[in-house]
Protein backbone atom coordinates (compact mmCIF):
# COMPACT_ATOMS: atom_id res chain seq x y z
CA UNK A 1 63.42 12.36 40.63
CA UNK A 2 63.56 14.61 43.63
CA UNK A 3 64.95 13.06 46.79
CA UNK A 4 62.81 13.78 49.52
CA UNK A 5 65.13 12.03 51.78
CA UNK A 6 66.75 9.00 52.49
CA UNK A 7 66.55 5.68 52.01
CA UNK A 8 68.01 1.72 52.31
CA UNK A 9 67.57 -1.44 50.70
CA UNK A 10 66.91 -3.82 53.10
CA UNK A 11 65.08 -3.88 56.53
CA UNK A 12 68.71 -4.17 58.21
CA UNK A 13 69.80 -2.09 61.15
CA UNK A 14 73.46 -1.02 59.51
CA UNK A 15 71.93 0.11 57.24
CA UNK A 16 68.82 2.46 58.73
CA UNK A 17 71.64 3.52 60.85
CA UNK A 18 73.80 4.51 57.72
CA UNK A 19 71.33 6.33 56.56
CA UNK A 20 70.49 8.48 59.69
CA UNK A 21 74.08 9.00 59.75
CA UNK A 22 73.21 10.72 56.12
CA UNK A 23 70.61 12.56 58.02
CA UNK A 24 71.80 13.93 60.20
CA UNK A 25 74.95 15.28 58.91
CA UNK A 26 73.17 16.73 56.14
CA UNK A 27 71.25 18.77 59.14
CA UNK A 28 74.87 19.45 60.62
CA UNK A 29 76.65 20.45 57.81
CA UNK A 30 74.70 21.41 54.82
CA UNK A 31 71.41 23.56 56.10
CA UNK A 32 70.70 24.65 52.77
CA UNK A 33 70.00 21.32 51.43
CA UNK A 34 68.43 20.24 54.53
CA UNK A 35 65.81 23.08 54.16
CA UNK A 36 65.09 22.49 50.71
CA UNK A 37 64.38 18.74 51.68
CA UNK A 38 61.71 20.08 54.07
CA UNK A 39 60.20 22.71 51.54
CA UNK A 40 59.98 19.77 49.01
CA UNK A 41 58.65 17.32 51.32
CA UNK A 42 55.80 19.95 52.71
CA UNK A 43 54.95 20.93 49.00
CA UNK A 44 53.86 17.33 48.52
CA UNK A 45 50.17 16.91 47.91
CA UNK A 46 49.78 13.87 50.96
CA UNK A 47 45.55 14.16 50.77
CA UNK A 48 43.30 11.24 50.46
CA UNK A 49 42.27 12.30 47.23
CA UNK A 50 45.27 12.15 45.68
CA UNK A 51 46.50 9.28 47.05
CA UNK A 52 43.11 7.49 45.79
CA UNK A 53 43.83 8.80 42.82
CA UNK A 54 47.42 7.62 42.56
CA UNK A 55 45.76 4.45 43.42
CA UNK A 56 43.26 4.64 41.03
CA UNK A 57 45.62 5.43 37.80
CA UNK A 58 47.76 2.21 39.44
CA UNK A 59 44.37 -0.35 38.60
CA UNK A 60 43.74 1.24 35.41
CA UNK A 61 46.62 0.66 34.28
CA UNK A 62 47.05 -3.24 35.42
CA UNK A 63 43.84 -3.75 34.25
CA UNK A 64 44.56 -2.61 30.37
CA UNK A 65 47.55 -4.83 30.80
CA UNK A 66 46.11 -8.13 30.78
């Protein structure tokens, strides 16, 4: 898996506030990782038509489970 940014477990404030701390000193301090995060993020296909697809493969698949 490709991170694509960052994340936290639970809807807490710490810990959104952990992770912007992430953030942002990734932007300080590393700019080479911080630009591939935003080429990887802008490559992502974000269309309607692939997310109904996504969607799509997601009910195929629950409905050959039953």
């Amino acid at each position: 898996l490709v991170p694509l940014g960052w994340t936290f477990d639970r809807a807490d404030a710490g810990r959104m506030i952990d992770a912007l701390g992430h953030c942002l000193n990734t932007y300080w301090n590393y700019k080479e990782s911080w630009r591939g995060l935003q080429v990887r993020g802008m490559s992502q296909d974000l269309s309607w038509d692939h997310a109904a697809e996504l969607y799509e493969n997601v009910l195929v698949k629950a409905k050959y489970q039953w």
